[in-house]
N, C-alpha and C. Protein backbone atom coordinates (compact mmCIF):
# COMPACT_ATOMS: atom_id res chain seq x y z
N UNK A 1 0.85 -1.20 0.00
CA UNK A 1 0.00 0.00 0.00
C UNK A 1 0.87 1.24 0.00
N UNK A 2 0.58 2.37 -0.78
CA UNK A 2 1.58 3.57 -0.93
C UNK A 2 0.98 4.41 0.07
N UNK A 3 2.09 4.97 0.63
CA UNK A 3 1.88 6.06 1.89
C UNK A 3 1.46 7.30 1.23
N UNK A 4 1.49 7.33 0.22
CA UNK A 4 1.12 8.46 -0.45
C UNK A 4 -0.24 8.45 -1.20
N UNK A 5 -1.15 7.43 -0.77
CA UNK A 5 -2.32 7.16 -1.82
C UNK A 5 -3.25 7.74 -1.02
N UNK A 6 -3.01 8.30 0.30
CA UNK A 6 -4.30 8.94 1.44
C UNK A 6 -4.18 10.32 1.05
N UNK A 7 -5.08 11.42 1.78
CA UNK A 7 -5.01 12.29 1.71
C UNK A 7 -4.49 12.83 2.92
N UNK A 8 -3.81 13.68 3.40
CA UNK A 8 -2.79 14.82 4.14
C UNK A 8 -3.94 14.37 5.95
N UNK A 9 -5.08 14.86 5.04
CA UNK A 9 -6.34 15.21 6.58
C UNK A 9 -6.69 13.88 6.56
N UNK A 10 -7.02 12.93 6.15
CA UNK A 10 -6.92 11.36 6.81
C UNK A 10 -5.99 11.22 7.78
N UNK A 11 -6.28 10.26 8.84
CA UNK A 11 -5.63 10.07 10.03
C UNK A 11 -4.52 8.98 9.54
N UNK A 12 -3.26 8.74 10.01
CA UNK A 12 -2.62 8.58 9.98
C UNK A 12 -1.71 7.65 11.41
N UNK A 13 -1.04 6.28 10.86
CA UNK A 13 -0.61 5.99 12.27
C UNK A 13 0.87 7.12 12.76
N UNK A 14 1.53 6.74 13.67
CA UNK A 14 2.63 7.67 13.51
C UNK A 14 3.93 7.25 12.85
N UNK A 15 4.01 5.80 12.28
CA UNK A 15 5.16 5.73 12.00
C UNK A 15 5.04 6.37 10.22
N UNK A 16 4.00 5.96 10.16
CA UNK A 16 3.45 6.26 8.39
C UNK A 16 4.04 7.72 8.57
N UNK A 17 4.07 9.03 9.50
CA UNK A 17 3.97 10.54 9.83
C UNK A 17 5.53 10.56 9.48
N UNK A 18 6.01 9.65 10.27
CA UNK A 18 7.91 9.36 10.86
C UNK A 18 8.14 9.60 9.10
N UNK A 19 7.78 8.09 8.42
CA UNK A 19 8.61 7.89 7.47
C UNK A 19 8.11 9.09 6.17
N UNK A 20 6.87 9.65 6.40
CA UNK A 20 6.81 10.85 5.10
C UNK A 20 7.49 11.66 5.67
N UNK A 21 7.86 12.22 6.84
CA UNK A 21 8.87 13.00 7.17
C UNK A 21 10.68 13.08 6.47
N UNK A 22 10.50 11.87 6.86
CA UNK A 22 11.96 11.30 6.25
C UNK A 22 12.32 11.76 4.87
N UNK A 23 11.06 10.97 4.07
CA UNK A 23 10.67 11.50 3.10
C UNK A 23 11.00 12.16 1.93
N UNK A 24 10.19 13.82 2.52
CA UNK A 24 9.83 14.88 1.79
C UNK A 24 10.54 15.91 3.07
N UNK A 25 10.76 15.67 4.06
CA UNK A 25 11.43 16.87 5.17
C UNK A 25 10.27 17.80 5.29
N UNK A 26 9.05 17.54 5.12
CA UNK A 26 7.69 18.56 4.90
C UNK A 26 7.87 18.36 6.45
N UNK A 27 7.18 19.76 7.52
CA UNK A 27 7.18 19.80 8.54
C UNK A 27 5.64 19.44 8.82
N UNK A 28 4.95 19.48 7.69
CA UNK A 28 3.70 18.85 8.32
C UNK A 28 3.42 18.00 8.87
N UNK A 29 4.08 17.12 8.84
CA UNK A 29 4.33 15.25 9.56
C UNK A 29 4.64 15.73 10.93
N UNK A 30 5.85 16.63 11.14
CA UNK A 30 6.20 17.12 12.50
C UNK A 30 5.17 17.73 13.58
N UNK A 31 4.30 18.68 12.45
CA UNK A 31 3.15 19.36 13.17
C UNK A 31 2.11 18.07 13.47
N UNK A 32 1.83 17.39 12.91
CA UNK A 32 1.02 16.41 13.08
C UNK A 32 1.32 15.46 14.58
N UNK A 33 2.79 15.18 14.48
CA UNK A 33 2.72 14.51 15.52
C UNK A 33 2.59 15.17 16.87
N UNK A 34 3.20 16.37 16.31
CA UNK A 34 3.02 17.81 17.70
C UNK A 34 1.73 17.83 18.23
N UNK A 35 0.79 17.93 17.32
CA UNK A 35 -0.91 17.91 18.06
C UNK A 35 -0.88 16.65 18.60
N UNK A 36 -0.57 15.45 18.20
CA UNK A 36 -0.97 14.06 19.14
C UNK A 36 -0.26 13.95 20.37
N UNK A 37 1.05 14.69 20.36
CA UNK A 37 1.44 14.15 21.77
C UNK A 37 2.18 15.65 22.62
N UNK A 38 1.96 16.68 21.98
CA UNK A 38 2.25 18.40 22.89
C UNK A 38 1.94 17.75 24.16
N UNK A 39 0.39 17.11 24.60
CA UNK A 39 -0.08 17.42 25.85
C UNK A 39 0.60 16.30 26.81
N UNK A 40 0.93 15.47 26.11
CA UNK A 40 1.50 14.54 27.18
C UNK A 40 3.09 15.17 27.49
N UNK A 41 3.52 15.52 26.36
CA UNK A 41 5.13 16.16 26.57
C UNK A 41 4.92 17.29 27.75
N UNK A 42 3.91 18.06 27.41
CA UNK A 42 4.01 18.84 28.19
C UNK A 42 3.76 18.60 29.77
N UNK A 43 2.72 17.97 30.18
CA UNK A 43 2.89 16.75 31.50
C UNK A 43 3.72 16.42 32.09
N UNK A 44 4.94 15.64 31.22
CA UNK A 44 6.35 15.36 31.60
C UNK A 44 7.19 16.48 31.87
N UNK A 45 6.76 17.87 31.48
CA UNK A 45 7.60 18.96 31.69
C UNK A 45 7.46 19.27 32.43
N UNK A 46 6.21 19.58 33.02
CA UNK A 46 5.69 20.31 34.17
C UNK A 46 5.89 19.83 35.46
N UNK A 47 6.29 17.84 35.32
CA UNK A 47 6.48 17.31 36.48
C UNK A 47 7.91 17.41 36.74
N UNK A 48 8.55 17.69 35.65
CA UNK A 48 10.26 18.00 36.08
C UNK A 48 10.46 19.10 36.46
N UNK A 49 9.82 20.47 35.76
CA UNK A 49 10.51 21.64 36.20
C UNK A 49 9.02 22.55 36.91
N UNK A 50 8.46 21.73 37.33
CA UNK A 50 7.28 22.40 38.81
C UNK A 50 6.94 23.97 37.92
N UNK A 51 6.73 24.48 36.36
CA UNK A 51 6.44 25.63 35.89
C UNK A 51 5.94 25.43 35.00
N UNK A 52 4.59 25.81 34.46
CA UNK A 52 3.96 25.65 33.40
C UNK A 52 4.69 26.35 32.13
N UNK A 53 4.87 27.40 32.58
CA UNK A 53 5.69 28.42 31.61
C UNK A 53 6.89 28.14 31.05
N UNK A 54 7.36 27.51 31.99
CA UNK A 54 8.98 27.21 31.50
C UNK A 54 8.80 25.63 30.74
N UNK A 55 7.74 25.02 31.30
CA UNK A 55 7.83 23.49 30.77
C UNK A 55 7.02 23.55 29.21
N UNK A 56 6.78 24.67 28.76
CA UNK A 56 5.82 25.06 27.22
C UNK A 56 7.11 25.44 26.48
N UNK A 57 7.89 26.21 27.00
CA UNK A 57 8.92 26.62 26.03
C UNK A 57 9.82 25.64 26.16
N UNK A 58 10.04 24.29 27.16
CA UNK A 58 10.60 22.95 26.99
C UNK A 58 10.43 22.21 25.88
N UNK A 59 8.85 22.11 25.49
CA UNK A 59 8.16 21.40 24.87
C UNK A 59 8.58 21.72 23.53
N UNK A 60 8.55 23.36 22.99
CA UNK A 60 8.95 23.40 21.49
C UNK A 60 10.54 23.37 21.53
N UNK A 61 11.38 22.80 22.49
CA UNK A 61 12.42 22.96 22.21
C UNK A 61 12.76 21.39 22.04
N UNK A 62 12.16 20.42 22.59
CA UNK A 62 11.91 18.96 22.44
C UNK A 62 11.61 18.83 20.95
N UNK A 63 10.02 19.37 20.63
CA UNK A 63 10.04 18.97 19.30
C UNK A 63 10.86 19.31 18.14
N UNK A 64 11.36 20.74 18.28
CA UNK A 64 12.49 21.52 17.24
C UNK A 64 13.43 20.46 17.35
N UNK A 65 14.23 19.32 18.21
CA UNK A 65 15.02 18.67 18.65
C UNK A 65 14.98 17.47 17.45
N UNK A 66 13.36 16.49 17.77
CA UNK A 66 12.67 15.92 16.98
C UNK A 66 13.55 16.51 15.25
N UNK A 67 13.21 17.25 15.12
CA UNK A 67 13.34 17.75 13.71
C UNK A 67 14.30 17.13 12.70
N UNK A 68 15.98 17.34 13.78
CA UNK A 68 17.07 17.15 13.45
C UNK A 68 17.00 15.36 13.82
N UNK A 69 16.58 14.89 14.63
CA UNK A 69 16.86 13.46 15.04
C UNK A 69 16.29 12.53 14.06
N UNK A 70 14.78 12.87 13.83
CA UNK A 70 13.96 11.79 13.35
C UNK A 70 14.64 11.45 11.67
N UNK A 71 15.59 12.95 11.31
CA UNK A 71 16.07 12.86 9.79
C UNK A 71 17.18 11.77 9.59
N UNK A 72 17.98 11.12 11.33
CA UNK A 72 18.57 10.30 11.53
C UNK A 72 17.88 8.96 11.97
N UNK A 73 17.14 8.77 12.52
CA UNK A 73 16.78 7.66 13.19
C UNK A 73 15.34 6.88 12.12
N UNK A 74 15.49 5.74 12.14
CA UNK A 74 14.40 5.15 11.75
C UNK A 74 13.62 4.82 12.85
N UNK A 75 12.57 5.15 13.37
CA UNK A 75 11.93 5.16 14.48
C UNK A 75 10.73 4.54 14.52
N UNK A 76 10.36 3.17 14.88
CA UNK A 76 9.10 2.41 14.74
C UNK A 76 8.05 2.86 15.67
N UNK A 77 8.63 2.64 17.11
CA UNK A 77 7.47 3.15 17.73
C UNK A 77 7.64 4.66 18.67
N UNK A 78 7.26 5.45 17.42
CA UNK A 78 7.39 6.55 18.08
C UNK A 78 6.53 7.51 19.37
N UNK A 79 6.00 6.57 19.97
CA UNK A 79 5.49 6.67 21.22
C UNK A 79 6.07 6.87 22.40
N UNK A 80 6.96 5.40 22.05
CA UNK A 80 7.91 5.30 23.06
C UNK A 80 8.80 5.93 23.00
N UNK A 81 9.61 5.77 21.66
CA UNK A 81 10.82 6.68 21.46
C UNK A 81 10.39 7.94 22.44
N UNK A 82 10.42 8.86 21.76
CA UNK A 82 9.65 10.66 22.54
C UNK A 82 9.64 10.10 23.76
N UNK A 83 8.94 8.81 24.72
CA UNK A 83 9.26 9.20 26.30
C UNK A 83 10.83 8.84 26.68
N UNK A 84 11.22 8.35 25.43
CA UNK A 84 12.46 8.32 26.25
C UNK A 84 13.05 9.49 25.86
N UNK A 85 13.22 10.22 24.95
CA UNK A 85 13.82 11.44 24.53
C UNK A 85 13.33 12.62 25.41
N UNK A 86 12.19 13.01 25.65
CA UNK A 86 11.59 13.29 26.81
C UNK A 86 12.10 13.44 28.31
N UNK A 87 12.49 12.32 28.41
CA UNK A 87 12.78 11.73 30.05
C UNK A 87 14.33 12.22 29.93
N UNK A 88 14.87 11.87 29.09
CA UNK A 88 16.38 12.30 29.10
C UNK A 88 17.01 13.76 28.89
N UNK A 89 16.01 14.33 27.94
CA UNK A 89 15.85 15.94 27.62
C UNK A 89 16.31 16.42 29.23
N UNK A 90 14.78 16.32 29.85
CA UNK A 90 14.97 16.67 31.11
C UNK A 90 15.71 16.65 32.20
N UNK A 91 15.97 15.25 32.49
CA UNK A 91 17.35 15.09 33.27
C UNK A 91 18.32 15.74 32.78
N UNK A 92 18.58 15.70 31.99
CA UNK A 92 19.64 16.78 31.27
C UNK A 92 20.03 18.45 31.76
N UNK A 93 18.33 18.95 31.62
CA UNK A 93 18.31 20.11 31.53
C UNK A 93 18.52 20.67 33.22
N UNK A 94 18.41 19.77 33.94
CA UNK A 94 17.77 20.43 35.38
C UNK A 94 19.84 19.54 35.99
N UNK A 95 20.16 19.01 35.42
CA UNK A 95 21.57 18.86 35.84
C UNK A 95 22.56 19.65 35.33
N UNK A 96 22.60 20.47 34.32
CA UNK A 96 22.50 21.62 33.57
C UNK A 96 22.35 22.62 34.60
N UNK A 97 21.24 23.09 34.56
CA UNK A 97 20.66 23.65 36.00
C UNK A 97 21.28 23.69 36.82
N UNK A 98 21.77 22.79 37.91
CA UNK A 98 22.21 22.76 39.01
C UNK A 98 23.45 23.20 38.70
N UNK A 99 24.17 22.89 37.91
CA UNK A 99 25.95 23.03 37.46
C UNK A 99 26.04 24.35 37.63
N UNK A 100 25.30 25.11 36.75
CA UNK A 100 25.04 26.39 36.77
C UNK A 100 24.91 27.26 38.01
N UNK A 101 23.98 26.56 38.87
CA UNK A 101 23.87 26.87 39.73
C UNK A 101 24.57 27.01 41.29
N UNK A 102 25.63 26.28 40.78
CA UNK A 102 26.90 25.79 42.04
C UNK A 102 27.86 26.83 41.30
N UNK A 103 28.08 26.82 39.92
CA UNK A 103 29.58 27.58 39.84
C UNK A 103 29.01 29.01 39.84
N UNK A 104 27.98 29.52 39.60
CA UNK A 104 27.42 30.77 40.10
C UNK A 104 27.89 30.95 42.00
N UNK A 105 27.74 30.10 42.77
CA UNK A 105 27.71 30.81 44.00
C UNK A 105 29.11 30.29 44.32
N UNK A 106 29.56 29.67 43.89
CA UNK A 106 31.52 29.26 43.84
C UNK A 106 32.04 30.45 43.24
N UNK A 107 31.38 31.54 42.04
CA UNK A 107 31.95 32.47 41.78
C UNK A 107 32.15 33.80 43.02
N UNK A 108 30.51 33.54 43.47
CA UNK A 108 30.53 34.43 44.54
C UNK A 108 31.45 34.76 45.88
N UNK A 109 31.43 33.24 45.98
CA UNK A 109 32.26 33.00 47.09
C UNK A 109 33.74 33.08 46.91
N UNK A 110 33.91 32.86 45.76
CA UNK A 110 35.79 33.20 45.52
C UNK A 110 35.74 35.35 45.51
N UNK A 111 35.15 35.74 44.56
CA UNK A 111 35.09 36.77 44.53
C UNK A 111 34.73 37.29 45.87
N UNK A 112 33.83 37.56 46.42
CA UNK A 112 33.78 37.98 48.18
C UNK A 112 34.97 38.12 49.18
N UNK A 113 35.56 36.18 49.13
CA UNK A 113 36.48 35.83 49.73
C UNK A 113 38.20 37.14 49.96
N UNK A 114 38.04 37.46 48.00
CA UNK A 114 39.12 38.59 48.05
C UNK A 114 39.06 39.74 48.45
N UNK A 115 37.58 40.11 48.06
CA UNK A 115 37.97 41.60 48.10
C UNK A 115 37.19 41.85 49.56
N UNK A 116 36.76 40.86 50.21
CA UNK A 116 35.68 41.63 51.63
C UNK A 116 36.77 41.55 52.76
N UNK A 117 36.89 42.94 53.57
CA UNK A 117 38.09 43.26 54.75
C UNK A 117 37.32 42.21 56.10
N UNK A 118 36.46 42.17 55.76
CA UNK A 118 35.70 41.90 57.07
C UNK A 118 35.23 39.93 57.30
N UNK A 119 35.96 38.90 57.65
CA UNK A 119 35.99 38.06 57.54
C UNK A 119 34.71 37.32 57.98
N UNK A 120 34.19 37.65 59.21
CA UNK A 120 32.74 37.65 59.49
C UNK A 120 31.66 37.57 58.56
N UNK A 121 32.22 38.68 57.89
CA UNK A 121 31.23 39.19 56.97
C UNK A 121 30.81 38.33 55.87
N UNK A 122 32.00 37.90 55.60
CA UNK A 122 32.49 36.46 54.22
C UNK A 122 31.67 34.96 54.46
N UNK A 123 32.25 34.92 55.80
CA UNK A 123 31.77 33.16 56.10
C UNK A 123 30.63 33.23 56.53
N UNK A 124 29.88 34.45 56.99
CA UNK A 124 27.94 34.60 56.73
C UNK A 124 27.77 34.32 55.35
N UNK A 125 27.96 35.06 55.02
CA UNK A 125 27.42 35.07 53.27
C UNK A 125 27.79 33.96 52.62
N UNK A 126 28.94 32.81 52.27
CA UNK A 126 29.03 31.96 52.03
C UNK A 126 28.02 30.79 52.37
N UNK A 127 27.51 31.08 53.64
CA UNK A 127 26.52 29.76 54.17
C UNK A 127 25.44 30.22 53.98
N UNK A 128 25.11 31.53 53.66
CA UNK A 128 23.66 31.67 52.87
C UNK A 128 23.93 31.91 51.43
N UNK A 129 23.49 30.46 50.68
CA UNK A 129 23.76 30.42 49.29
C UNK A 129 22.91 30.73 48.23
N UNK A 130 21.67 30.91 49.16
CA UNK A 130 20.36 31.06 48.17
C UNK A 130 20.33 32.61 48.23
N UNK A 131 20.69 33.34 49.39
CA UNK A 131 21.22 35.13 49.10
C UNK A 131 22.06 35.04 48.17
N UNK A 132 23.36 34.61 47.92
CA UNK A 132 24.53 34.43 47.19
C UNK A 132 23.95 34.68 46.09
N UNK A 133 23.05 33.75 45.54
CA UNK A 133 22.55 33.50 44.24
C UNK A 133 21.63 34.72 43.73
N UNK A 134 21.14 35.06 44.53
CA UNK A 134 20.04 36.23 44.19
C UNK A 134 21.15 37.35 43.87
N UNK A 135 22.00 37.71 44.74
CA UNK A 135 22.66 38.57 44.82
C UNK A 135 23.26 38.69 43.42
N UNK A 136 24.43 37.84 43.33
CA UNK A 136 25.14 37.47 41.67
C UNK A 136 24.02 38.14 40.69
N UNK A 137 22.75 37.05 40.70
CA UNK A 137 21.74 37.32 39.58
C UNK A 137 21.72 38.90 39.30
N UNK A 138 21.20 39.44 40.60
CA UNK A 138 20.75 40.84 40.75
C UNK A 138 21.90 41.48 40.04
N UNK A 139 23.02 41.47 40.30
CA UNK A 139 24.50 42.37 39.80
C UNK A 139 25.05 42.16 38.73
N UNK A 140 24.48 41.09 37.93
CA UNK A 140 25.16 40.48 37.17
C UNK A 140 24.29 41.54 35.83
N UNK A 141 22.67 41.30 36.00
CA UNK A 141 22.15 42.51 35.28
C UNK A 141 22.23 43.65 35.33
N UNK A 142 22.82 44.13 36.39
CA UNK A 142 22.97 45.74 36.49
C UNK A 142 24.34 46.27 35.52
N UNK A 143 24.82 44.82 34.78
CA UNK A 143 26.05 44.97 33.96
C UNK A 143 25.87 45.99 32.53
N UNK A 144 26.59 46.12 32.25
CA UNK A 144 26.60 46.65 30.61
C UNK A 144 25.89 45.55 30.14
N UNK A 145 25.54 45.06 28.70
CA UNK A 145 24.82 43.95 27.71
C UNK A 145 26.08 43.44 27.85
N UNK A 146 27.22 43.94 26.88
CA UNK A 146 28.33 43.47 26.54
C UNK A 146 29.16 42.75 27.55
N UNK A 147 29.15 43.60 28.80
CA UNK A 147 29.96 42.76 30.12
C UNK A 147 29.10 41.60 30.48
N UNK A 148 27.89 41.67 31.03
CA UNK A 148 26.59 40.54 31.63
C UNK A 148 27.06 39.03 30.47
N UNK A 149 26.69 39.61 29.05
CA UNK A 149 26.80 38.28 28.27
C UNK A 149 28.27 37.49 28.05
N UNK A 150 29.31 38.41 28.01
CA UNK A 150 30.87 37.82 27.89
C UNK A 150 31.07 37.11 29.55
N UNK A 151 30.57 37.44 30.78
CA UNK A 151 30.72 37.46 32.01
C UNK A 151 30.07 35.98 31.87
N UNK A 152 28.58 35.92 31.87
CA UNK A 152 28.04 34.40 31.47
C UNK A 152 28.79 33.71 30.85
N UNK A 153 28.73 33.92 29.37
CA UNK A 153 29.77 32.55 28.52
C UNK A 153 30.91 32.00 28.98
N UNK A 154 31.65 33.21 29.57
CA UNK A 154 33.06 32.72 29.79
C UNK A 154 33.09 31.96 31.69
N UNK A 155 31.98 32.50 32.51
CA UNK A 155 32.33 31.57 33.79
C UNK A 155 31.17 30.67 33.63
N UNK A 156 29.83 30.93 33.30
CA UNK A 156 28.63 30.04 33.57
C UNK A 156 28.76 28.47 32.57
N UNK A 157 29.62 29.22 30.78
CA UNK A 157 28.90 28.21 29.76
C UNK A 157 30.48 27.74 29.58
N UNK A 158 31.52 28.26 30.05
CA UNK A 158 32.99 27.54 30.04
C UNK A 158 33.26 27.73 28.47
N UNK A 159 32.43 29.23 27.54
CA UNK A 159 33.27 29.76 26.36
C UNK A 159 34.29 30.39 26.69
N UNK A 160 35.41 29.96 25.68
CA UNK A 160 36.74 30.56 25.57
C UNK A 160 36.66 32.15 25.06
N UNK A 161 37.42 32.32 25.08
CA UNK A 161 37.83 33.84 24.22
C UNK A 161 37.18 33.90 22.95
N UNK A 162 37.91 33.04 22.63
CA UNK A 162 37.89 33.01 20.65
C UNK A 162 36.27 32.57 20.46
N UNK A 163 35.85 31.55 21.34
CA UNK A 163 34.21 30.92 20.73
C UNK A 163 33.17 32.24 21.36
N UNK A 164 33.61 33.11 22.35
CA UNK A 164 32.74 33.98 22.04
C UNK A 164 32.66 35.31 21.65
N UNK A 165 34.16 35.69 20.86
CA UNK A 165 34.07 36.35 19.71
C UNK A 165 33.45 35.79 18.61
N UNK A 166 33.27 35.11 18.14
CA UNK A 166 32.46 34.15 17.23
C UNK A 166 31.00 34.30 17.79
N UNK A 167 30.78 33.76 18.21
CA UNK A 167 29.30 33.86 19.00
C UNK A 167 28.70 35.58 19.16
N UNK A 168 29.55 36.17 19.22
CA UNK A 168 29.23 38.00 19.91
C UNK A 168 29.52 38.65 18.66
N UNK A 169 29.92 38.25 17.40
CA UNK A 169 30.73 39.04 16.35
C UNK A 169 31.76 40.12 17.22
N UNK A 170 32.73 40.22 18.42
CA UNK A 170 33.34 40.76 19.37
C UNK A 170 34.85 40.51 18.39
N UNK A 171 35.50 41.40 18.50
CA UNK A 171 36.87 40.90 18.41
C UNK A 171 37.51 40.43 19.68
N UNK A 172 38.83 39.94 19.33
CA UNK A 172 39.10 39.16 20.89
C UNK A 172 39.68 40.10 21.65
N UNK A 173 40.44 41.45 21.39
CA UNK A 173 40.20 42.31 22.56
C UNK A 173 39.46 42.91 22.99
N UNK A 174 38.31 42.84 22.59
CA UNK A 174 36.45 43.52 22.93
C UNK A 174 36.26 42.74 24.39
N UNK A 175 36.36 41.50 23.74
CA UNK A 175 35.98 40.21 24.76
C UNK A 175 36.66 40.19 25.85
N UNK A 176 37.73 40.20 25.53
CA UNK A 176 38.94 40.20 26.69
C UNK A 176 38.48 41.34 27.86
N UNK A 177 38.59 42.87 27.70
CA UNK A 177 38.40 44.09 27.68
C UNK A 177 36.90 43.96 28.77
N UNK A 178 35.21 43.20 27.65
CA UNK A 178 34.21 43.06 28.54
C UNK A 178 34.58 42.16 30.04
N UNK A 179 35.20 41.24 29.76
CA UNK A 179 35.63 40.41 31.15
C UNK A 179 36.21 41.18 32.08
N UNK A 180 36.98 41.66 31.43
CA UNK A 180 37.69 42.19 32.71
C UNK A 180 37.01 43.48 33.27
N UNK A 181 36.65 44.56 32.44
CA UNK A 181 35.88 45.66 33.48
C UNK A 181 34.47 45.00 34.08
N UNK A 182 33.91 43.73 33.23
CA UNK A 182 32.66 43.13 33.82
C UNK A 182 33.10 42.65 35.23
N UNK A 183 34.10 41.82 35.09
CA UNK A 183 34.74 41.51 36.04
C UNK A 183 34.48 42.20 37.39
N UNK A 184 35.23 43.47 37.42
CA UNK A 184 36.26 44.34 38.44
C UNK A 184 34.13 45.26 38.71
N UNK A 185 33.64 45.45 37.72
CA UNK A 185 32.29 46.25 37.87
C UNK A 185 31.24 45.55 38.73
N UNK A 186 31.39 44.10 38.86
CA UNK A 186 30.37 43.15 39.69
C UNK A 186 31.23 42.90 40.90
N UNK A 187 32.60 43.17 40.94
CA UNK A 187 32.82 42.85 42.53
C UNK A 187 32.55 44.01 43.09
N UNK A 188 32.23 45.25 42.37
CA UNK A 188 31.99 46.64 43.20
C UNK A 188 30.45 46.26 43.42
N UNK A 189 29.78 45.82 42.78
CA UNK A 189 28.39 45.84 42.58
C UNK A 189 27.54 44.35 44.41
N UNK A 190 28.81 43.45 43.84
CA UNK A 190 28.43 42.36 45.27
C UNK A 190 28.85 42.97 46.40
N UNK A 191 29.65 43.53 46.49
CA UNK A 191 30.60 44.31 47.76
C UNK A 191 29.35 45.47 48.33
N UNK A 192 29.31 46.37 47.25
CA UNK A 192 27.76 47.23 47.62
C UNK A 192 26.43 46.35 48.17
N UNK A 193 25.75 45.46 47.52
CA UNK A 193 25.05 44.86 47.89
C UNK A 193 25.13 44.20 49.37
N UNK A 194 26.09 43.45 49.47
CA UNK A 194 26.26 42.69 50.66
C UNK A 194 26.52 43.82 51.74
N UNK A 195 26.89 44.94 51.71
CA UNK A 195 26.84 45.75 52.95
C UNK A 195 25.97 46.19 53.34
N UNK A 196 25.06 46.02 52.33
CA UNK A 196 23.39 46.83 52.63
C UNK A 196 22.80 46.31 53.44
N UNK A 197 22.33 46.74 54.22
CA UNK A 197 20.99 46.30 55.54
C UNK A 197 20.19 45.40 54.67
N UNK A 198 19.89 44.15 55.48
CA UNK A 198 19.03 43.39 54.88
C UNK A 198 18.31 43.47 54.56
N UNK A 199 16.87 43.65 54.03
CA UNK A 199 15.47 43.96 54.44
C UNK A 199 14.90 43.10 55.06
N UNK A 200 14.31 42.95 56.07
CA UNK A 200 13.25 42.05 56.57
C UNK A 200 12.43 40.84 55.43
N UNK A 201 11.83 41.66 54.72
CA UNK A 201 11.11 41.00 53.58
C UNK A 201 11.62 40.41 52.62
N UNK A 202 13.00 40.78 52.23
CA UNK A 202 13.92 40.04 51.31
C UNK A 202 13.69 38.67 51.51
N UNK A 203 13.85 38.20 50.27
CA UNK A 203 13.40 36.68 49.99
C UNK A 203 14.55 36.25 49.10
């Protein structure tokens, strides 16, 4: 029987969707399978990252994913496949996450460590890590564009010099240049912060 003898709006199983994909590279096969299974993907998102919002813009980043894979894989039961691509996406993303999230307050804490006179002052703030983190966040935007994004790539995403002149269209003494006043501009910026009276309500 030819996969091509139905019409587009006839229902379709999903591997029949898989292999016209393969195909013709038409994204309609893609959209198709997107309406049958968005709501369950999205389910699985929401139970990993506890945010509706964030687990929707998971979801088209899963299927955009789909796009490039399925042009590799011969995929029979693509049911299953997707929960496992799914399941692994995620673990991924939220260990990702955390990495991020440790060398952010390892930055803090080295940076503090130098420039704060007041030693007290240091080994408080070190053991409150979830201030740490807010704090960084908070200072890190009060940056120039140019310092904030070279400041990320080069401590958060472990880009070199050269990959994010490439990435920034930056030449490599632009780059160099953003690090370092980004640099020297966020330890003035944590140093200010951390001396400030707490607020009560701060969260």
């Amino acid at each position: 029987m030819s996969l091509f003898g139905r019409k587009k709006t006839e229902p379709e199983d999903d591997a029949a969707l898989v292999l016209k994909y393969r195909q013709t590279n038409d994204l309609v096969y893609i959209g198709e399978l997107y309406k049958r299974y968005a709501r369950q993907v999205l389910s699985v998102c929401i139970f990993y990252f506890k945010d509706k919002d964030d687990a929707k813009d998971h979801v088209m980043q899963i299927f955009d994913k789909l796009i490039g894979e399925l042009k590799e894989r011969n995929v029979d039961n693509f049911k299953g496949w997707l929960s496992f691509v799914v399941r692994n996406y995620c673990i991924s993303v939220l260990r990702k996450q955390k990495t991020e999230k440790k060398r952010l307050n390892e930055y803090y804490e080295q940076e503090l460590s130098v420039l704060s006179e007041d030693k007290e002052m240091a080994i408080n703030a070190i053991h409150d890590s979830e201030l740490n983190e807010s704090l960084l966040k908070e200072s890190l935007h009060e940056l120039k564009k140019e310092q904030k994004e070279c400041i990320e790539l080069f401590y958060l995403q472990n880009k070199s010099y050269h990959e994010i002149a490439a990435l920034k269209n930056y030449s490599l003494n632009e780059v160099k240049s953003y690090i370092q006043n980004g640099k020297r501009n966020l330890k003035i910026l944590l140093l200010e912060k951390q001396k400030a009276p707490k607020s009560p309500h701060y969260k």
